[in-house]
N, C-alpha and C. Protein backbone atom coordinates (compact mmCIF):
# COMPACT_ATOMS: atom_id res chain seq x y z
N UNK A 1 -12.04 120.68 70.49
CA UNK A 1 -12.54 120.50 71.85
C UNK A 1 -13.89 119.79 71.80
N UNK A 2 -14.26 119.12 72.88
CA UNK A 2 -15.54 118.46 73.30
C UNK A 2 -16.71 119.06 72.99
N UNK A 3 -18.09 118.98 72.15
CA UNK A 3 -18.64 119.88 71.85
C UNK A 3 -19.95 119.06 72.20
N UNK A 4 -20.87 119.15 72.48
CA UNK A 4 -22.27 118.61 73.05
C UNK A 4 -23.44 119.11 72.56
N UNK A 5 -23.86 118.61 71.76
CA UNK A 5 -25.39 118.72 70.91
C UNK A 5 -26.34 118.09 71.58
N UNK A 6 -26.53 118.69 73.15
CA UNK A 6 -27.49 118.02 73.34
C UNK A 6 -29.09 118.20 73.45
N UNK A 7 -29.35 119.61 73.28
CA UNK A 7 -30.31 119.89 72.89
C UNK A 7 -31.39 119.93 71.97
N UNK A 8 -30.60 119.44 70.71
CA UNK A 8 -31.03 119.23 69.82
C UNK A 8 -31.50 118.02 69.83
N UNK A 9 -30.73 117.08 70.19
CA UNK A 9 -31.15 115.51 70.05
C UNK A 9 -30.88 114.91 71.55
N UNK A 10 -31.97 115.57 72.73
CA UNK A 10 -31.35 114.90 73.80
C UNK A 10 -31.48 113.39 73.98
N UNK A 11 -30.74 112.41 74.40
CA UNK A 11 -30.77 111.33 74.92
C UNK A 11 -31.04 110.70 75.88
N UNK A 12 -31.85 109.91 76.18
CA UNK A 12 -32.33 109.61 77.60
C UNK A 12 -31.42 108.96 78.29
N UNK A 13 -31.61 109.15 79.73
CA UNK A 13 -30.55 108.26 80.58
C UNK A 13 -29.87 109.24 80.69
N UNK A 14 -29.01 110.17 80.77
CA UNK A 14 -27.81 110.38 81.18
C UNK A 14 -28.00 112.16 81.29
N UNK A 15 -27.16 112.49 81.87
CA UNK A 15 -27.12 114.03 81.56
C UNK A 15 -25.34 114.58 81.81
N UNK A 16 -24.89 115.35 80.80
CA UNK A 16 -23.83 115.94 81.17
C UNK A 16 -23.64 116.79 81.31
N UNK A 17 -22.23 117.79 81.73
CA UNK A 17 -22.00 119.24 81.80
C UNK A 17 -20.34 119.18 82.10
N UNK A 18 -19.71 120.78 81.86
CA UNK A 18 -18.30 121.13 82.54
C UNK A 18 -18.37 120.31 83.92
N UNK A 19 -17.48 120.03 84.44
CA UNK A 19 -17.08 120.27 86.07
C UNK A 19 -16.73 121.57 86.06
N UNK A 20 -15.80 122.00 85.22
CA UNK A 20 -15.28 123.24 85.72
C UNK A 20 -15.57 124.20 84.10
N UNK A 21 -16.20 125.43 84.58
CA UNK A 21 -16.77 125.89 83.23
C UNK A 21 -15.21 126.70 82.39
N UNK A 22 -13.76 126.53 83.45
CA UNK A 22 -13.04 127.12 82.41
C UNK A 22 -11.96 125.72 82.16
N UNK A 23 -12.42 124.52 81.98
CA UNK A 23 -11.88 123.56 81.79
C UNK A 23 -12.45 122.73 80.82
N UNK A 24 -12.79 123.34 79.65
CA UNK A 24 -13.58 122.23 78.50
C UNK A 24 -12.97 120.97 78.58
N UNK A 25 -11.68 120.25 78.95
CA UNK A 25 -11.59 118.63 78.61
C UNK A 25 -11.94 117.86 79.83
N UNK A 26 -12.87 118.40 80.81
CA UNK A 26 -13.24 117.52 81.91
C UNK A 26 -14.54 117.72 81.78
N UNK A 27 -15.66 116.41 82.24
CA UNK A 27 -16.98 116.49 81.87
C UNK A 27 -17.17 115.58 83.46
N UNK A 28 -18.33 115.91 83.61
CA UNK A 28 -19.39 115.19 84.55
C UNK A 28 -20.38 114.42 84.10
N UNK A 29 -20.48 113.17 84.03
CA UNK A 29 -21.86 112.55 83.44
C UNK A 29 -22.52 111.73 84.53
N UNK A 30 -23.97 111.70 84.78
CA UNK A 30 -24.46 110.89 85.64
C UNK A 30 -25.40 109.87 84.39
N UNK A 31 -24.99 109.08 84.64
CA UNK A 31 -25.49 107.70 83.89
C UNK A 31 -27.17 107.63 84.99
N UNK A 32 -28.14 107.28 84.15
CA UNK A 32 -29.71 107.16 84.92
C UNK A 32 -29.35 105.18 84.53
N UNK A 33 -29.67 104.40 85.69
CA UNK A 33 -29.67 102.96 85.34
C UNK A 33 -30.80 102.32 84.53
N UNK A 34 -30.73 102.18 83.70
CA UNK A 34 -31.35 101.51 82.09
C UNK A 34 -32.40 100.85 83.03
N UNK A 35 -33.81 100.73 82.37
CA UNK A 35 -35.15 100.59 82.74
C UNK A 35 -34.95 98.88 82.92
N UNK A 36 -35.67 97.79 83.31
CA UNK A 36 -35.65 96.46 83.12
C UNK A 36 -34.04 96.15 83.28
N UNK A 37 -33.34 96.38 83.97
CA UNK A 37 -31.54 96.15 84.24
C UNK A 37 -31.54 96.15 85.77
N UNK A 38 -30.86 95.30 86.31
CA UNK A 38 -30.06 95.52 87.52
C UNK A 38 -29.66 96.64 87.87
N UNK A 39 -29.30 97.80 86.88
CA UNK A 39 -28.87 98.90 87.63
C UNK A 39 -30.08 100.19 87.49
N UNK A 40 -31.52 99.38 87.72
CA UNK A 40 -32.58 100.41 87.23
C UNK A 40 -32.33 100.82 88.32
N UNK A 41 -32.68 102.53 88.13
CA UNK A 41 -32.93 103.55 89.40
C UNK A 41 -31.46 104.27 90.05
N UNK A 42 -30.52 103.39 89.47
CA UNK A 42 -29.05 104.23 89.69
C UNK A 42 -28.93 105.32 89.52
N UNK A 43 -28.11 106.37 90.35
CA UNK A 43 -27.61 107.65 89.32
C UNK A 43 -25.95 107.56 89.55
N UNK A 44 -25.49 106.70 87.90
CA UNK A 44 -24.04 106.72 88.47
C UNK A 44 -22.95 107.94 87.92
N UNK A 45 -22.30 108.50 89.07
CA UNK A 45 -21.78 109.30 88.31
C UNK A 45 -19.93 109.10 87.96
N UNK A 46 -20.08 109.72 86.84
CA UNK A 46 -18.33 109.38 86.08
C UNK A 46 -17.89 111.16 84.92
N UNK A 47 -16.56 110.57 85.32
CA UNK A 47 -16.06 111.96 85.10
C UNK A 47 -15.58 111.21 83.74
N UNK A 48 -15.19 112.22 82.98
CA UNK A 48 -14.88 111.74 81.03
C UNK A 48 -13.98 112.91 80.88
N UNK A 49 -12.48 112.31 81.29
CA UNK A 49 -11.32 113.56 80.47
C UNK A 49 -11.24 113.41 79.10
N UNK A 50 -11.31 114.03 78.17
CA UNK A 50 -10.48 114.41 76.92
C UNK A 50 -9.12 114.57 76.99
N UNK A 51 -8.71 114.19 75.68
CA UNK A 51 -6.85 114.26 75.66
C UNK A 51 -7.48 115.43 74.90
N UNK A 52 -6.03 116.30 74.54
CA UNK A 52 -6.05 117.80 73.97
C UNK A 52 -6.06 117.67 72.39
N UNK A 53 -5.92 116.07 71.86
CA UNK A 53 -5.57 116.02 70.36
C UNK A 53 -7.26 115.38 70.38
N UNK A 54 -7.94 115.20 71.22
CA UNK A 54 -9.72 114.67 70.47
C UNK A 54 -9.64 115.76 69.18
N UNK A 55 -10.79 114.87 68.62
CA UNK A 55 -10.98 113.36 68.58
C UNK A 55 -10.28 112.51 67.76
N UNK A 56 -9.05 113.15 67.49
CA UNK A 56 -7.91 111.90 67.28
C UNK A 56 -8.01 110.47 68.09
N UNK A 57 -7.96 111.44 69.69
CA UNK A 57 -7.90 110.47 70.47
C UNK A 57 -9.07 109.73 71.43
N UNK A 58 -9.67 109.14 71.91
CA UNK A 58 -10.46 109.17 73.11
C UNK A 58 -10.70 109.61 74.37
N UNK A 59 -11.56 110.13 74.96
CA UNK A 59 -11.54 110.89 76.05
C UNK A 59 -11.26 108.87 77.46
N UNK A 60 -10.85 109.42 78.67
CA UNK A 60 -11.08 108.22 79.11
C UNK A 60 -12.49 108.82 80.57
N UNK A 61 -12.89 107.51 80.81
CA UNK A 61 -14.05 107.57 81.61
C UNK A 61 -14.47 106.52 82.81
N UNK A 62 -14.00 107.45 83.87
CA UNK A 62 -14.15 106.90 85.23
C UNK A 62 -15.57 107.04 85.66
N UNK A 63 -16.29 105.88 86.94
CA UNK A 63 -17.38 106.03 87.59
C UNK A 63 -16.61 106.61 88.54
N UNK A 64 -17.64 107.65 89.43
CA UNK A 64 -17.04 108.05 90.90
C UNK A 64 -17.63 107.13 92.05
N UNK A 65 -19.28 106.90 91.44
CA UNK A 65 -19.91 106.20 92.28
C UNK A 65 -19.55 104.82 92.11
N UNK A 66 -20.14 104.19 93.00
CA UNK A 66 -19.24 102.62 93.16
C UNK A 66 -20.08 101.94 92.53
N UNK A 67 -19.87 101.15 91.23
CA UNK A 67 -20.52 100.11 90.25
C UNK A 67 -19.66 98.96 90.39
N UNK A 68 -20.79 97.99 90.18
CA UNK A 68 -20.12 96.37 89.96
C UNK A 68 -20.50 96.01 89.00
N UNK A 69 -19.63 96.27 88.03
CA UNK A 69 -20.06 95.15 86.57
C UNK A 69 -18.63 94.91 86.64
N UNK A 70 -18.71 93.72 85.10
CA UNK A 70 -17.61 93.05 84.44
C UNK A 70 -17.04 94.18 83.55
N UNK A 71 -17.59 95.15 82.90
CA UNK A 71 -16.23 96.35 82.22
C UNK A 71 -16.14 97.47 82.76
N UNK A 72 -15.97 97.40 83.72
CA UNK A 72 -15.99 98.47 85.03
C UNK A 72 -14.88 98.20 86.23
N UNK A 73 -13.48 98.67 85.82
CA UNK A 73 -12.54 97.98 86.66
C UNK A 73 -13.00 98.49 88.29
N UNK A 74 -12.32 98.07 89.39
CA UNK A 74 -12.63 98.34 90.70
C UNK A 74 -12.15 99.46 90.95
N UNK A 75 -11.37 100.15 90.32
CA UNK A 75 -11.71 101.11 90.57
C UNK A 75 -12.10 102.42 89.75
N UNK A 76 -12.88 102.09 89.62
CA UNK A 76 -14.35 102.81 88.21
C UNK A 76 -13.75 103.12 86.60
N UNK A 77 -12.87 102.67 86.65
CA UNK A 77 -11.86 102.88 84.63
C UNK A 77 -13.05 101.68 84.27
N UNK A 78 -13.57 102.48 83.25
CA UNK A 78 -14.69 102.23 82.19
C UNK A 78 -13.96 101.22 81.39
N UNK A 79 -13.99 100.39 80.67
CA UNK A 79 -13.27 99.33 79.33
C UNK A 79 -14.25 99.01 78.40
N UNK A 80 -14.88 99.90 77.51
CA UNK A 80 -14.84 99.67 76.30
C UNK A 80 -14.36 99.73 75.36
N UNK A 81 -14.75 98.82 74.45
CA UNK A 81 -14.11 98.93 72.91
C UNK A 81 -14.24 100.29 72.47
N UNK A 82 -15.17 100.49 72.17
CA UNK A 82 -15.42 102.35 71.64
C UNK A 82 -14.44 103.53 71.83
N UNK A 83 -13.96 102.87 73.72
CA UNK A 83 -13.10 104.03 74.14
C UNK A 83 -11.69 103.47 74.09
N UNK A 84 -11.17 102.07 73.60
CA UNK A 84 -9.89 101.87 73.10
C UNK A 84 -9.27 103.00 71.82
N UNK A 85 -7.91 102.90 71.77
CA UNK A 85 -7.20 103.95 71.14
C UNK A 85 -7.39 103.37 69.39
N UNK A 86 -7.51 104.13 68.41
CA UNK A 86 -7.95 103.43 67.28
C UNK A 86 -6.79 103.03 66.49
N UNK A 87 -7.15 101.91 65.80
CA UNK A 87 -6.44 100.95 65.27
C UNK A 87 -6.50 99.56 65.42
N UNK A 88 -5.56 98.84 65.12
CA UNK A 88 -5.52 97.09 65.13
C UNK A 88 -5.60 96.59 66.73
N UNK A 89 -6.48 95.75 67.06
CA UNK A 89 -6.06 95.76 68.27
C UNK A 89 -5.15 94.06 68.76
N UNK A 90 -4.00 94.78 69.27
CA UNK A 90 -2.97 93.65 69.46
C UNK A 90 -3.29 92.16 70.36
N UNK A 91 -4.14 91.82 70.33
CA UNK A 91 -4.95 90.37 70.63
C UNK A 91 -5.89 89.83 70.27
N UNK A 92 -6.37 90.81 69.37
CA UNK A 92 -7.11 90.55 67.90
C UNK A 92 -8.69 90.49 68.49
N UNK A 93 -8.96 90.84 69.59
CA UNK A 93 -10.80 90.91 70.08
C UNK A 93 -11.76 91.44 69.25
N UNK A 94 -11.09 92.67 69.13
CA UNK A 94 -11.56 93.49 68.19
C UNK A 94 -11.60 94.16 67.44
N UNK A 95 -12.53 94.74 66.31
CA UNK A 95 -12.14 95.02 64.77
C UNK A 95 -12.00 96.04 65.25
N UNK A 96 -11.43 97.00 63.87
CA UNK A 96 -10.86 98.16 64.26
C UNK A 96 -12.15 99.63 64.02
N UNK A 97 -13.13 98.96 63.80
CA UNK A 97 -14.48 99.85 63.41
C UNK A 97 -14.73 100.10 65.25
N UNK A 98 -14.04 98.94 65.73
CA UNK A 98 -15.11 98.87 66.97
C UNK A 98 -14.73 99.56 67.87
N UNK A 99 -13.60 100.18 67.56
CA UNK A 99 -12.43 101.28 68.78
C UNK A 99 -13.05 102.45 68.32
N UNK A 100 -12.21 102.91 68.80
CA UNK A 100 -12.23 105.09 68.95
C UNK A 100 -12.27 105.09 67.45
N UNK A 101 -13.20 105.87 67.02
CA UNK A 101 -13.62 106.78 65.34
C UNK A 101 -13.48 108.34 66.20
N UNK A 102 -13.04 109.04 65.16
CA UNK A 102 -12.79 110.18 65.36
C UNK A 102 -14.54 110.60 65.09
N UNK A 103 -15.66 110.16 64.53
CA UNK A 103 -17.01 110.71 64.18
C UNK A 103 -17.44 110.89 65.95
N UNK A 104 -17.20 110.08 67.01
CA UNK A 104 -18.00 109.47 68.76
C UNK A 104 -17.69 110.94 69.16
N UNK A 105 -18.85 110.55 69.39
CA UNK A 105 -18.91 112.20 70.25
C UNK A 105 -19.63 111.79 72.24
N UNK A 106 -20.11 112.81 72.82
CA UNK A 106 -20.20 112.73 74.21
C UNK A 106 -21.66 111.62 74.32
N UNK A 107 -22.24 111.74 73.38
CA UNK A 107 -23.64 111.10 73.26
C UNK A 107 -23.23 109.79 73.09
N UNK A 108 -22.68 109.52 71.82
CA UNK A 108 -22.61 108.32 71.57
C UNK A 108 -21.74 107.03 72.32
N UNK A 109 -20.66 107.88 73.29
CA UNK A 109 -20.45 107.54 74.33
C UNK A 109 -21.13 106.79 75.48
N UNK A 110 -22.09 107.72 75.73
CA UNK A 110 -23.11 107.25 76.96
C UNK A 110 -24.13 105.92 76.30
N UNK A 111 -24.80 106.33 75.02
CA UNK A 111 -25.24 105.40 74.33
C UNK A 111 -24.67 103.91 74.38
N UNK A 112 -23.32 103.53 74.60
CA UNK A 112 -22.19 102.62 74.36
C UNK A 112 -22.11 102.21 75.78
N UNK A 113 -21.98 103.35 76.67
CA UNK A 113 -22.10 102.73 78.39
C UNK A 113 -23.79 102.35 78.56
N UNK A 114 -24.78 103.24 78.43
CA UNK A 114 -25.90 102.21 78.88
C UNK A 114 -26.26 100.96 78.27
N UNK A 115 -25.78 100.43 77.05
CA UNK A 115 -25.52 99.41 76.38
C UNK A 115 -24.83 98.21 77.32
N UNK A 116 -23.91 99.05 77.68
CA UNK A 116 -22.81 97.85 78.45
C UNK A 116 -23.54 97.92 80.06
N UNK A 117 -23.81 98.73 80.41
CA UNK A 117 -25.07 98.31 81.74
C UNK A 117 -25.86 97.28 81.62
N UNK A 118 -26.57 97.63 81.10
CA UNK A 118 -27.73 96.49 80.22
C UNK A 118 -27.03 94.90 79.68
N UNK A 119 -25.79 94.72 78.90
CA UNK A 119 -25.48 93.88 78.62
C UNK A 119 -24.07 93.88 78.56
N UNK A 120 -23.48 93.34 80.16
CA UNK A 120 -21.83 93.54 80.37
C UNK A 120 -21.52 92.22 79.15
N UNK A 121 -20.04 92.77 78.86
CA UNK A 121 -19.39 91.75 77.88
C UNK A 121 -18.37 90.99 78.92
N UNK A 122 -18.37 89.68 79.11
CA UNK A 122 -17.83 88.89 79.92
C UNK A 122 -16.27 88.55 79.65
N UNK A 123 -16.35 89.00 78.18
CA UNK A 123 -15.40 87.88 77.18
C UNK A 123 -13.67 88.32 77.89
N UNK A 124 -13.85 89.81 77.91
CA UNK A 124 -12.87 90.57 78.20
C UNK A 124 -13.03 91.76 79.48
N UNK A 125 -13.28 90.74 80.80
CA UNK A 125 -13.58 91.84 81.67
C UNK A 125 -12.46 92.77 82.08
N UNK A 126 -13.15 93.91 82.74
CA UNK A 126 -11.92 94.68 83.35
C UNK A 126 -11.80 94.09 84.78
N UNK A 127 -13.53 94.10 85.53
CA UNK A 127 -13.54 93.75 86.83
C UNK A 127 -13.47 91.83 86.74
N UNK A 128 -12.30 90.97 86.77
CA UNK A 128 -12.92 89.89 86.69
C UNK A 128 -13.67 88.80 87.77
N UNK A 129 -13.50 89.49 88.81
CA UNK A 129 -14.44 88.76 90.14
C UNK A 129 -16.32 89.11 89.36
N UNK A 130 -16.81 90.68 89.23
CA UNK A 130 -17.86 90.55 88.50
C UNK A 130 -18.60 89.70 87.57
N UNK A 131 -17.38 89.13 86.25
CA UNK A 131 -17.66 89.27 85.16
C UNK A 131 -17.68 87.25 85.50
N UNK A 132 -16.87 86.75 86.61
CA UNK A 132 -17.19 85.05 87.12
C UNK A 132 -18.59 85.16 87.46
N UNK A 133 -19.54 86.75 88.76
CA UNK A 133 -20.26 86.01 89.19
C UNK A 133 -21.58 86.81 88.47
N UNK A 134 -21.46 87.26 87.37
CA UNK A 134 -22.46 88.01 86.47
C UNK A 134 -22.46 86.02 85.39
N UNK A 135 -21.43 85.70 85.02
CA UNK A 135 -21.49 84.47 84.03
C UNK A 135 -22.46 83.36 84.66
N UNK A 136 -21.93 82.91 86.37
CA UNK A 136 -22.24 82.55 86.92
C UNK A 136 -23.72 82.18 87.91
N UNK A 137 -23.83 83.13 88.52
CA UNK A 137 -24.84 83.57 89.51
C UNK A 137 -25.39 84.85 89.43
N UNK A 138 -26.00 85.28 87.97
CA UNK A 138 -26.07 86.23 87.48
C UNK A 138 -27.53 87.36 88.74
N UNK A 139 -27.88 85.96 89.27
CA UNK A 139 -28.93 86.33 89.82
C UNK A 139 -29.21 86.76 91.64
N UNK A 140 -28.19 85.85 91.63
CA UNK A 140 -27.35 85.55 93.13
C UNK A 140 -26.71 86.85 93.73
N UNK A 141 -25.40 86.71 93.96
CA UNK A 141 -23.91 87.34 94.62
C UNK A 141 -24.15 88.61 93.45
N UNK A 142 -23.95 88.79 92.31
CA UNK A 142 -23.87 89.82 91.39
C UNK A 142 -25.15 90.59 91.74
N UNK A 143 -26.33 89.88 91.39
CA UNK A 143 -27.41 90.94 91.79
C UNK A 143 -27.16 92.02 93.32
N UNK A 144 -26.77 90.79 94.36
CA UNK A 144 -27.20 91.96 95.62
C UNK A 144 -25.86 92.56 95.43
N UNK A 145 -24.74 92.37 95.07
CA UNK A 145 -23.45 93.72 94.98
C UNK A 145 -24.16 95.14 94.04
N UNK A 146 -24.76 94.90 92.92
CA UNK A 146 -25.37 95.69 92.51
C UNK A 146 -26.69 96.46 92.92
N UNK A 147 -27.09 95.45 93.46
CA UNK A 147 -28.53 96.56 93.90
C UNK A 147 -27.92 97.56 95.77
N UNK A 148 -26.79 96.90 95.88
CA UNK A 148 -25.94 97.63 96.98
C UNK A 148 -25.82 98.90 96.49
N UNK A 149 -25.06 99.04 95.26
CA UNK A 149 -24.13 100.12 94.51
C UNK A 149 -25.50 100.90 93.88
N UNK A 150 -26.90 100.50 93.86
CA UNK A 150 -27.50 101.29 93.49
C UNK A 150 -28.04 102.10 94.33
N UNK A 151 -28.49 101.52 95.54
CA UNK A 151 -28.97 102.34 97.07
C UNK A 151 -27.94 103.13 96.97
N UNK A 152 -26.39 102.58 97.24
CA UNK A 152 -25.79 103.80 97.40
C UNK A 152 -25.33 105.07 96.48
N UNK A 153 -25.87 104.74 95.39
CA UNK A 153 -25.68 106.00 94.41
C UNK A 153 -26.91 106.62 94.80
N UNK A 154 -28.23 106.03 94.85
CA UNK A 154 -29.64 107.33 95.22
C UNK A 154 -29.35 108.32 96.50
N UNK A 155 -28.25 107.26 97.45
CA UNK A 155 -28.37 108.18 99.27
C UNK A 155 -27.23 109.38 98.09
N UNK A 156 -26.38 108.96 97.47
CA UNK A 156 -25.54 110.04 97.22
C UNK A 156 -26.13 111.56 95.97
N UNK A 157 -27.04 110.66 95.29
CA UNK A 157 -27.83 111.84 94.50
C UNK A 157 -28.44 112.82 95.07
N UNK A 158 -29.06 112.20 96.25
CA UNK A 158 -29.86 113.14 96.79
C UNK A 158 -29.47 113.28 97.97
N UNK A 159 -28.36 113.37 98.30
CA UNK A 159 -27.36 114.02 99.16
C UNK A 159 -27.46 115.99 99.59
């Protein structure tokens, strides 16, 4: 089961917990938006199921709150490499170090999403209207969808 060391070595940015304290494979994480980023001042939040064979397998990880990036499908399914299923991957993007290791734990997770906040990967979007106008007009149309999705995650934090 999902096990969280976070006291020991907390990590900035993010905080997690149960949703439900008799349901260990469902988690709550609110992502804090990475300092100097488009999504500074966010609080986005995303739920992270575990399959019952972790960490064989990868947990998968939805936003609830509404984000606009390029690996962030529309409707909040997260797409990283990290959280692909491990092994060869059949279109050859990426090595197989770069998927699910049974070592990723809940930290190193979030570590991997504020990464991809900070620096969406274009190559292989999930959202691809984002990932044209992040390439594009990075500064333009992408900025104000995002600084939208960030107002509306603060009215909802502090709800």
């Amino acid at each position: 089961a999902p096990v969280l060391h976070l006291n020991k070595n907390p990590v900035e940015g993010f905080s997690a917990g149960l949703i439900d304290d008799d349901d260990i494979y469902k988690w709550e994480v609110v992502i804090i938006g990475p300092q100097d980023t488009l999504f500074e001042g966010g609080f986005f939040k995303a739920y992270l199921t575990f399959p019952y064979d972790y960490p064989l397998r990868p947990p998968k990880m939805k936003f609830i709150t509404e984000i606009w990036h390029p690996n962030v499908a529309k409707n909040g399914d997260v797409c990283i490499s990290i959280l692909h299923e491990p092994g060869e991957d059949k279109f050859g993007y990426e090595k197989p170090e770069e998927r699910w290791l049974p070592i990723h734990t809940v930290e190193t997770i979030m570590i991997s999403v504020i990464s991809m906040l900070a620096d969406p990967n274009s190559d292989s979007p999930a959202n691809v209207d984002a990932a044209k106008e992040w390439r594009e007009d990075p500064n333009g149309e992408f900025k104000r969808k995002v600084a939208r999705c960030v107002r509306k995650s603060q009215e909802m934090a502090f709800d």
